[in-house]
N, C-alpha and C. Protein backbone atom coordinates (compact mmCIF):
# COMPACT_ATOMS: atom_id res chain seq x y z
N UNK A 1 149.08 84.64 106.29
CA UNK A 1 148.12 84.83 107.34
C UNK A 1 147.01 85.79 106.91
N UNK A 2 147.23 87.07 106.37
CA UNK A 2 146.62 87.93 106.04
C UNK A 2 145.44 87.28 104.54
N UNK A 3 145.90 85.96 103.96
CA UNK A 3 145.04 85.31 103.26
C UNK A 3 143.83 85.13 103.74
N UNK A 4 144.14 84.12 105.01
CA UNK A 4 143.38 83.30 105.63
C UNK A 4 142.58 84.64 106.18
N UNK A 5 143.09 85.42 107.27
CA UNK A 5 141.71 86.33 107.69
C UNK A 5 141.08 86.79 106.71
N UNK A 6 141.53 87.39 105.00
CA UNK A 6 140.18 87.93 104.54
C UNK A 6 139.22 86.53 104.02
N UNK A 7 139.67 85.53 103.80
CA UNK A 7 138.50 84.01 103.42
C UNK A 7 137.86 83.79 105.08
N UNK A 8 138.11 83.96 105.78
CA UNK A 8 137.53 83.60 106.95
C UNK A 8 135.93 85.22 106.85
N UNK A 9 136.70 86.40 106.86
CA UNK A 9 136.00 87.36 106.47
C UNK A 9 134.65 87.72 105.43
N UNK A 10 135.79 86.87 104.23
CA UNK A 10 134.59 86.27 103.33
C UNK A 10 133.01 85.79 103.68
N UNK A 11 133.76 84.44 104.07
CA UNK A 11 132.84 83.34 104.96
C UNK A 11 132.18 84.20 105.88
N UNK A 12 132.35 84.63 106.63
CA UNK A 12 131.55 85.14 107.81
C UNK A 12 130.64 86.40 106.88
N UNK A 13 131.01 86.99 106.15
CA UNK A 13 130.01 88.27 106.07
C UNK A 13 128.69 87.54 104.70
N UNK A 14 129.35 86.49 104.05
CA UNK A 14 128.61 85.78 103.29
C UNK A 14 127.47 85.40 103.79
N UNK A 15 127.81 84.46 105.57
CA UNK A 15 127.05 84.00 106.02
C UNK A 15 125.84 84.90 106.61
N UNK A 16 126.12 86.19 107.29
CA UNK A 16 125.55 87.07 107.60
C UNK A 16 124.65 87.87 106.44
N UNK A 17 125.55 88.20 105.39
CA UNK A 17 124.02 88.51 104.35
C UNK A 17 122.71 87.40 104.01
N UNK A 18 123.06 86.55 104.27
CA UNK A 18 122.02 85.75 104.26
C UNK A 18 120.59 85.83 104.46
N UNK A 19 119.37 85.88 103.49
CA UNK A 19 118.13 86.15 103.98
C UNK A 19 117.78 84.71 104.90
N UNK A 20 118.45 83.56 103.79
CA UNK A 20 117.14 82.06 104.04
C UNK A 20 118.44 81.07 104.34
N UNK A 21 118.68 80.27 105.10
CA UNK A 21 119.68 79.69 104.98
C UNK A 21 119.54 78.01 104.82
N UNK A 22 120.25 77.61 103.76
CA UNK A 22 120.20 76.60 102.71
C UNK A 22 121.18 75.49 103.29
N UNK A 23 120.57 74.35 102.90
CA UNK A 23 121.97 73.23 102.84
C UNK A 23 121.17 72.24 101.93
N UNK A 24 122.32 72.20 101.46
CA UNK A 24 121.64 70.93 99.76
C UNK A 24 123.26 70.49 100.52
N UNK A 25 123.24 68.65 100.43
CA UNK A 25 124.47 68.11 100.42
C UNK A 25 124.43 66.28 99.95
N UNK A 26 125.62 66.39 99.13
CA UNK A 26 125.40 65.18 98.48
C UNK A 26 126.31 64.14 98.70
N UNK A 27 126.42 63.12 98.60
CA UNK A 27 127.89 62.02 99.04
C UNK A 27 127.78 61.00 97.97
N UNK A 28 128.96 60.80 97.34
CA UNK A 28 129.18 59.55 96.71
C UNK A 28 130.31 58.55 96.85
N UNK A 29 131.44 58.55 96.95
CA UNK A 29 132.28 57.57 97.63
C UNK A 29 131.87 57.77 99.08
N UNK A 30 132.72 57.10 100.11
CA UNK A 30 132.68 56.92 101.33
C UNK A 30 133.56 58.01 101.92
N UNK A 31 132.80 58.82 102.55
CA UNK A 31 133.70 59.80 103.31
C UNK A 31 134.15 61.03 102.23
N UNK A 32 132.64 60.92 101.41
CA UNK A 32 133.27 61.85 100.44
C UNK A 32 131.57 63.32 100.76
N UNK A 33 131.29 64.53 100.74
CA UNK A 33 130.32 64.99 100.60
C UNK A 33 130.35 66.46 99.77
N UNK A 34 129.52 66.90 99.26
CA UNK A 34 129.68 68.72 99.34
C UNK A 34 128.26 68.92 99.66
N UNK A 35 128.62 70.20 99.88
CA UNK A 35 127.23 70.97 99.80
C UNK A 35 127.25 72.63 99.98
N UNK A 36 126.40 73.61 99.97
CA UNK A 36 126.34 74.81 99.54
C UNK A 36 125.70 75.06 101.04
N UNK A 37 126.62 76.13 101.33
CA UNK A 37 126.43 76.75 103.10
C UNK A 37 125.98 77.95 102.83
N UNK A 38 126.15 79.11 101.84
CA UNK A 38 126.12 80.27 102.04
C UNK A 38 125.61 80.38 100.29
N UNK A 39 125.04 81.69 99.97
CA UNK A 39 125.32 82.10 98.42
C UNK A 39 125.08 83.89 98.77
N UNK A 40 125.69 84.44 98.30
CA UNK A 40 125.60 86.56 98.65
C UNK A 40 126.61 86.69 97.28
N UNK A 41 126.00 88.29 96.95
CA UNK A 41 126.67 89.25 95.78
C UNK A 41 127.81 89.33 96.66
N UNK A 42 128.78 89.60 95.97
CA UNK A 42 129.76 90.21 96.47
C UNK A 42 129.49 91.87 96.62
N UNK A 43 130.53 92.51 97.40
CA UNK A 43 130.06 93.92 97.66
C UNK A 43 129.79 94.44 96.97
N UNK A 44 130.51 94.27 95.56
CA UNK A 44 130.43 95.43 94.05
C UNK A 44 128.98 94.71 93.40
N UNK A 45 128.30 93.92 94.01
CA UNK A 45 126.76 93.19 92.90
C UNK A 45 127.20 92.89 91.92
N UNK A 46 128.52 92.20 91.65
CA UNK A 46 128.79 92.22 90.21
C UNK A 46 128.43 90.30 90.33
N UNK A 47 129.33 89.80 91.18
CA UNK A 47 129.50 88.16 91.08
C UNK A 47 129.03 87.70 92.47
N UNK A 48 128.62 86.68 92.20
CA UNK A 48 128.06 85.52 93.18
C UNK A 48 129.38 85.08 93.89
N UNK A 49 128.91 85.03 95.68
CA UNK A 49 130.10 84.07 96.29
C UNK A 49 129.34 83.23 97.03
N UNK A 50 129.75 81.73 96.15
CA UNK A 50 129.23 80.61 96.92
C UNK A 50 130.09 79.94 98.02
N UNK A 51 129.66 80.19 99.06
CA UNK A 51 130.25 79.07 100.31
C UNK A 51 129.97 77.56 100.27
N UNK A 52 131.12 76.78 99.88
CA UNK A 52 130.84 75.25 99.73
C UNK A 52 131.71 74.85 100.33
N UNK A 53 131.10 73.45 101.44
CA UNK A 53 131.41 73.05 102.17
C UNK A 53 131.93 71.20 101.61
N UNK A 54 132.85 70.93 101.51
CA UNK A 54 133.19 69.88 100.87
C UNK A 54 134.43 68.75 101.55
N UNK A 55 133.85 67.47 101.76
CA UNK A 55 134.93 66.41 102.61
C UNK A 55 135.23 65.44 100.93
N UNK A 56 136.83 65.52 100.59
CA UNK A 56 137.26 64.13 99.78
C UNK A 56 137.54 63.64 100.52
N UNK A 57 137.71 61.76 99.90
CA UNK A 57 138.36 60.60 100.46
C UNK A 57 140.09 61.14 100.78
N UNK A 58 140.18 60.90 101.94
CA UNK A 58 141.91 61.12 101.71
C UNK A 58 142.41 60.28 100.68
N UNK A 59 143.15 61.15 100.22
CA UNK A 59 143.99 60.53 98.62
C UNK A 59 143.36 60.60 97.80
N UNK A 60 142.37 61.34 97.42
CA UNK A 60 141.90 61.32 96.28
C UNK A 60 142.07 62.18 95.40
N UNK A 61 141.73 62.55 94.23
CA UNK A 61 142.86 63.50 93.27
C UNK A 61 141.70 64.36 92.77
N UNK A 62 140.92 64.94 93.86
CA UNK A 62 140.34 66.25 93.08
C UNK A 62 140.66 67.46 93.35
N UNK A 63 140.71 68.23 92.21
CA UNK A 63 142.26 69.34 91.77
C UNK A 63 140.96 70.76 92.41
N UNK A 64 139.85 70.46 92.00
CA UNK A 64 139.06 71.67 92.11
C UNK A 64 137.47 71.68 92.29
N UNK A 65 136.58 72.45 92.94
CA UNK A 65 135.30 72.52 93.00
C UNK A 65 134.62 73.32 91.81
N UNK A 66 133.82 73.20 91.09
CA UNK A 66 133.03 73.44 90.17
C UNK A 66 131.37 74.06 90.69
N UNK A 67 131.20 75.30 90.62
CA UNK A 67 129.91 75.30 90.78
C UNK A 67 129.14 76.31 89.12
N UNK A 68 127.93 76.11 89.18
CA UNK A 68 127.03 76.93 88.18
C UNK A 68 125.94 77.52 89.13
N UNK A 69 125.66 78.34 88.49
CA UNK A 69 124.52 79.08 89.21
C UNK A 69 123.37 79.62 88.20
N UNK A 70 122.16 79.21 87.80
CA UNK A 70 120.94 79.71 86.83
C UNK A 70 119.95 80.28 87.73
N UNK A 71 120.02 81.69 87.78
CA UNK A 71 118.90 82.69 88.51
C UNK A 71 117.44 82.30 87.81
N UNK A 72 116.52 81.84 88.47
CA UNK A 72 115.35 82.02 88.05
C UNK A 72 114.91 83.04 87.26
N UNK A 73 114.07 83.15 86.15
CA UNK A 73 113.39 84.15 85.56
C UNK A 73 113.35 85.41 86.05
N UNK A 74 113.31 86.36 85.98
CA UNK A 74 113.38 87.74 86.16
C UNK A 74 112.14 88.21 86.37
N UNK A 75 111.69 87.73 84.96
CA UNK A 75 109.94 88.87 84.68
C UNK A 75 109.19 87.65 84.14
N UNK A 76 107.74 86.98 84.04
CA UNK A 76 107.40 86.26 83.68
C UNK A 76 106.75 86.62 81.75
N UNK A 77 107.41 85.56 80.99
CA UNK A 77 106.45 85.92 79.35
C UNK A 77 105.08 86.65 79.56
N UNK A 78 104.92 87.36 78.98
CA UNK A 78 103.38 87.48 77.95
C UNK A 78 102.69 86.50 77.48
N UNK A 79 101.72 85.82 77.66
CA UNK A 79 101.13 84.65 76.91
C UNK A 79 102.17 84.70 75.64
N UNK A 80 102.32 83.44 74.64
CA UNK A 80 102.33 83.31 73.70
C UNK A 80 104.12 83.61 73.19
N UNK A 81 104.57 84.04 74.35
CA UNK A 81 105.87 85.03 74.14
C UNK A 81 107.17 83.97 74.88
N UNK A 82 108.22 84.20 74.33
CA UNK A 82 109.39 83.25 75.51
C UNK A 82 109.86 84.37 76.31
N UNK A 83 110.13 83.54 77.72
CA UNK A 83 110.92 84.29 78.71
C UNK A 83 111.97 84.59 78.23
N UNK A 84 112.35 85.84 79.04
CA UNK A 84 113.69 86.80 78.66
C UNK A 84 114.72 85.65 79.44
N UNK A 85 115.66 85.80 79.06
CA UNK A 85 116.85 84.64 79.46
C UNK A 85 117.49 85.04 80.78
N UNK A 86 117.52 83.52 81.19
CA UNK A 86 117.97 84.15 82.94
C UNK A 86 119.54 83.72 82.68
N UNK A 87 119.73 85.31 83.86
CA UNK A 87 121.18 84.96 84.14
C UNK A 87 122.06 83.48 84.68
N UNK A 88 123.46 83.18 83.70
CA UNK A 88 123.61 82.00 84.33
C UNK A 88 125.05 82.45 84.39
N UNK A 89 125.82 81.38 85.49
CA UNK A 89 127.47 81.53 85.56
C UNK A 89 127.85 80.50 85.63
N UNK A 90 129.19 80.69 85.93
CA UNK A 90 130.45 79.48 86.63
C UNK A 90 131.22 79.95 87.19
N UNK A 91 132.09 79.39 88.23
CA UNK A 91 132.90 79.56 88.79
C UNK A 91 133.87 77.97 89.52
N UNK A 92 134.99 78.22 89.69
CA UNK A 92 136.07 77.09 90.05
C UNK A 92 136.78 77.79 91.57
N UNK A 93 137.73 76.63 92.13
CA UNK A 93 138.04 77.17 92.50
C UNK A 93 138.95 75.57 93.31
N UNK A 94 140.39 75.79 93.64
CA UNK A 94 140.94 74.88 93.83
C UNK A 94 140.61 74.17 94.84
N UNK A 95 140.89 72.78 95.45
CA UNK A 95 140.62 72.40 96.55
C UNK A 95 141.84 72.54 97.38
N UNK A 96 143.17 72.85 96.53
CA UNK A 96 144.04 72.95 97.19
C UNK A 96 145.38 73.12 96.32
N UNK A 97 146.31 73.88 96.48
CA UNK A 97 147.55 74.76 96.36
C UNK A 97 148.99 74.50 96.74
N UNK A 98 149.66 73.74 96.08
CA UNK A 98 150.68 73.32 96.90
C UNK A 98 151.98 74.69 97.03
N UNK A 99 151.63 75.44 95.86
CA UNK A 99 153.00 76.85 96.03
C UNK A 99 152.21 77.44 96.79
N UNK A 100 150.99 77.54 97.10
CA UNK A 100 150.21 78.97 98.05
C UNK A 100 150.24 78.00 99.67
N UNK A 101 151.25 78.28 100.61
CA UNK A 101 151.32 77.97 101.84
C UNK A 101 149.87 77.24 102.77
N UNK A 102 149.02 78.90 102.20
CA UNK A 102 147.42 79.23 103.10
C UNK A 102 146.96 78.05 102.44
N UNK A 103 147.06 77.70 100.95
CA UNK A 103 146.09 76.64 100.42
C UNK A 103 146.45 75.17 100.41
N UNK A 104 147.79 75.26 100.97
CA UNK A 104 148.37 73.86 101.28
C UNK A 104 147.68 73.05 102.29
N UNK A 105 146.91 73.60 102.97
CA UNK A 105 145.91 72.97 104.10
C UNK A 105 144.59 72.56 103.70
N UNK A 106 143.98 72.98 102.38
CA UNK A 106 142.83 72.57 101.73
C UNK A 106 142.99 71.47 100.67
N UNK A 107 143.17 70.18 100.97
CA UNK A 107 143.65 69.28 100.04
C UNK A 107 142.62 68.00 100.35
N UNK A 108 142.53 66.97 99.86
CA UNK A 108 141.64 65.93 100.07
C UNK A 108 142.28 65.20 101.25
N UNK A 109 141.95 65.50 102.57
CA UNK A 109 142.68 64.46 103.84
C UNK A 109 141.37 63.98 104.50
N UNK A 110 140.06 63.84 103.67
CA UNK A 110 139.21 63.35 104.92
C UNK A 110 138.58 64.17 105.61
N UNK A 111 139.39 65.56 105.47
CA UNK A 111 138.68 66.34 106.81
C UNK A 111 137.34 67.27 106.06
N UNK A 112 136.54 67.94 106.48
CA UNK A 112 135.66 68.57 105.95
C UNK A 112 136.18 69.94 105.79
N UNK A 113 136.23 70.75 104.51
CA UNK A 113 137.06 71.94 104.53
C UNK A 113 136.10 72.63 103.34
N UNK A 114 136.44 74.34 103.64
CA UNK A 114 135.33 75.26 103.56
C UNK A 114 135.93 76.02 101.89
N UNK A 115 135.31 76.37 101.03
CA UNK A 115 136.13 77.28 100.64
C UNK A 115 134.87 78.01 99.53
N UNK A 116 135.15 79.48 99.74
CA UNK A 116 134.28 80.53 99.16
C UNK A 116 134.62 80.55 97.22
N UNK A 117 133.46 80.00 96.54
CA UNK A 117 133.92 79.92 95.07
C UNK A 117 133.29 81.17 94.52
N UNK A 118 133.90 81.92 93.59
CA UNK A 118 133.61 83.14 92.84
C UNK A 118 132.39 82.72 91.43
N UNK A 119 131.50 83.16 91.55
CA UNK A 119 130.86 82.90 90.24
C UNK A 119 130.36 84.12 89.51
N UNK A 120 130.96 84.23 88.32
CA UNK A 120 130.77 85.24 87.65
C UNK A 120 129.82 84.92 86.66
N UNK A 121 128.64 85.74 86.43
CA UNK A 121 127.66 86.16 85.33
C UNK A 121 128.24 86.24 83.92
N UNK A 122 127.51 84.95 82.99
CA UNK A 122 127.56 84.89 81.94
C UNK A 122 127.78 86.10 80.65
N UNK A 123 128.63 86.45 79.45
CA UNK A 123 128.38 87.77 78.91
C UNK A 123 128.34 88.91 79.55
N UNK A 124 127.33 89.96 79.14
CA UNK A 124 127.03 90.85 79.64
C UNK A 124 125.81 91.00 81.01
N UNK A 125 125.33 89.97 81.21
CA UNK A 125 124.15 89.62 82.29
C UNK A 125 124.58 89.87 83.68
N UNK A 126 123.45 90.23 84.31
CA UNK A 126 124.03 90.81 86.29
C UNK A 126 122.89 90.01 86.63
N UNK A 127 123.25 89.82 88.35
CA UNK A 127 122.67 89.03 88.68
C UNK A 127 121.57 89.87 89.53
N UNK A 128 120.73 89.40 90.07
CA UNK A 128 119.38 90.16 90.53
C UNK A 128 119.66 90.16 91.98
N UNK A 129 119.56 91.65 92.73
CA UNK A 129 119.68 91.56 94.45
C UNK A 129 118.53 92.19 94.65
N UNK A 130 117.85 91.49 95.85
CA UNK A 130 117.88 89.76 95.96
C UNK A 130 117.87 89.32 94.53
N UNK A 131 118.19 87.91 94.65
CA UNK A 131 117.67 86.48 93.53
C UNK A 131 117.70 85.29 94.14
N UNK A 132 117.25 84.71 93.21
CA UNK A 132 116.82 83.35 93.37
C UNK A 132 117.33 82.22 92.19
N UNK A 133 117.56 80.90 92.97
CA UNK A 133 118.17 80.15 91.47
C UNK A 133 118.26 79.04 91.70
N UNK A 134 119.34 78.09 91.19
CA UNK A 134 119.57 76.68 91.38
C UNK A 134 120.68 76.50 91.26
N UNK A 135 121.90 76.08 92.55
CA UNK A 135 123.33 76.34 92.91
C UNK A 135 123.73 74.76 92.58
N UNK A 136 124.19 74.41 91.63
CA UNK A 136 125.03 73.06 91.35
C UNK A 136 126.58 72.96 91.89
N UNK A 137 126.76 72.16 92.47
CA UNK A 137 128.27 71.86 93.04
C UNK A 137 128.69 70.81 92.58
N UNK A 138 130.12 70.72 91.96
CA UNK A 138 130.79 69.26 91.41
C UNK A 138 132.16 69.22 91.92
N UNK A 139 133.12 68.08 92.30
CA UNK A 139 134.13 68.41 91.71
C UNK A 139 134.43 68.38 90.25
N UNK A 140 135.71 69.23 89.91
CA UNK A 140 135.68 69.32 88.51
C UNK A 140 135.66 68.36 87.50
N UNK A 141 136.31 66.84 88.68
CA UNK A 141 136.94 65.67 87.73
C UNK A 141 135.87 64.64 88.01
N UNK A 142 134.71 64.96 88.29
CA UNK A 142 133.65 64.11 88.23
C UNK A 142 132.43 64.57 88.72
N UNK A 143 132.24 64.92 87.55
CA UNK A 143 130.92 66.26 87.36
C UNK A 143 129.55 65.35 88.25
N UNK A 144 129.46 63.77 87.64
CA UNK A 144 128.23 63.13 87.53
C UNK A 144 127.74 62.87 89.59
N UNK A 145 128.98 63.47 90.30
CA UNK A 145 128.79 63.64 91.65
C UNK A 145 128.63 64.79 92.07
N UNK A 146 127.27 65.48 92.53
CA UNK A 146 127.15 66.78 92.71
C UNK A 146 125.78 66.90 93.46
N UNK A 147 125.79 68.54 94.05
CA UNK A 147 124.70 68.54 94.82
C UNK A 147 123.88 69.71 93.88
N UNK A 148 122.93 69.17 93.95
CA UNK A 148 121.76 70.71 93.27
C UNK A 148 121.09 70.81 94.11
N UNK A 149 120.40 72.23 94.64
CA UNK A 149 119.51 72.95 94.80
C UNK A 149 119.27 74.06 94.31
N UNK A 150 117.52 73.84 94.80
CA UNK A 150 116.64 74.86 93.87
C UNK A 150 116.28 75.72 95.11
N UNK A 151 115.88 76.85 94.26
CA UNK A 151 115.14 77.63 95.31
C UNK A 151 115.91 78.74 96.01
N UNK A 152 117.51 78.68 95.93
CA UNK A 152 118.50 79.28 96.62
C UNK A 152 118.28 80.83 96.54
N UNK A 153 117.96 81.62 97.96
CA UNK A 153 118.01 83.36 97.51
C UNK A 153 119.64 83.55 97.78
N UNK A 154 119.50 84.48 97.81
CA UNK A 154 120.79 85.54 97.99
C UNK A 154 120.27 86.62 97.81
N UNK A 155 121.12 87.74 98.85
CA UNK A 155 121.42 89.13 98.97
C UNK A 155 122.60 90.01 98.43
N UNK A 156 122.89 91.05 98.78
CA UNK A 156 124.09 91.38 98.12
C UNK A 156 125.04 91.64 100.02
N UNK A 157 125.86 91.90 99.88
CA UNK A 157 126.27 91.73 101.06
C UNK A 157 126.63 93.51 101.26
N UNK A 158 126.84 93.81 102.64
CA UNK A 158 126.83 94.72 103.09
C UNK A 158 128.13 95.59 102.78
């Protein structure tokens, strides 16, 4: 129980740091969609928490959500010069858990179900509060179905 209230907690304070609020959402089988509800630093500014909102076909066998995240440029070149490299990540995160009780309810049944993915900054790179970027969502086992958007801010959360 005590799972579920801090992901519900998650979710809610995610949603609340929010400057601009986004929905990119994509569908490819029938009754299948994702899309990106939320994006905020986590409290420490260290990692990105993306809120993705995602319906599988019941019965279908995807094990996990996949997102990347590439922050727009930082500082713009000098004529003649290349941009300094923008921060990029990844993060996973199951769709569902059969030894974890709480995650036994997040599985592919059709229904539309929520779950907060961790994305951690590439190397040594941090991410910019605010920033700005382009939030890709997949499942893991079929990358070539996914939602992108551009443009995505984020805050750091409170």
């Amino acid at each position: 129980m005590r799972t579920s209230k801090v992901l519900v907690g998650s979710v809610v304070a995610i949603a609340a740091a929010l400057q601009i609020g986004i929905a990119a959402t994509a569908s490819a089988a029938e009754g299948e969609s994702l899309s990106v509800a939320a994006v905020a630093l986590d409290p420490d500014g260290k990692n990105l928490l993306v809120d993705v909102l995602y319906t599988c076909a019941k019965g279908s066998e995807h094990k996990s959500l996949s997102v990347t995240v590439e922050e727009a440029a930082k500082k713009k070149a000098a004529e003649g010069e290349e941009p300094p490299p923008a921060t990029t990540g990844m993060g996973t995160a199951p769709t569902g858990d059969e030894s974890d009780p709480e995650m036994q309810k997040l599985t592919c049944d059709g229904t539309e179900q929520r779950r907060t993915v961790t994305v951690e900054p590439d190397d040594e790179m941090k991410w910019s509060k605010p920033g700005k970027g382009i939030v890709k969502v997949a499942f893991s086992d079929d990358v070539l179905f996914r939602t992108e958007h551009h443009g995505v801010q984020w805050i750091g959360l409170p």
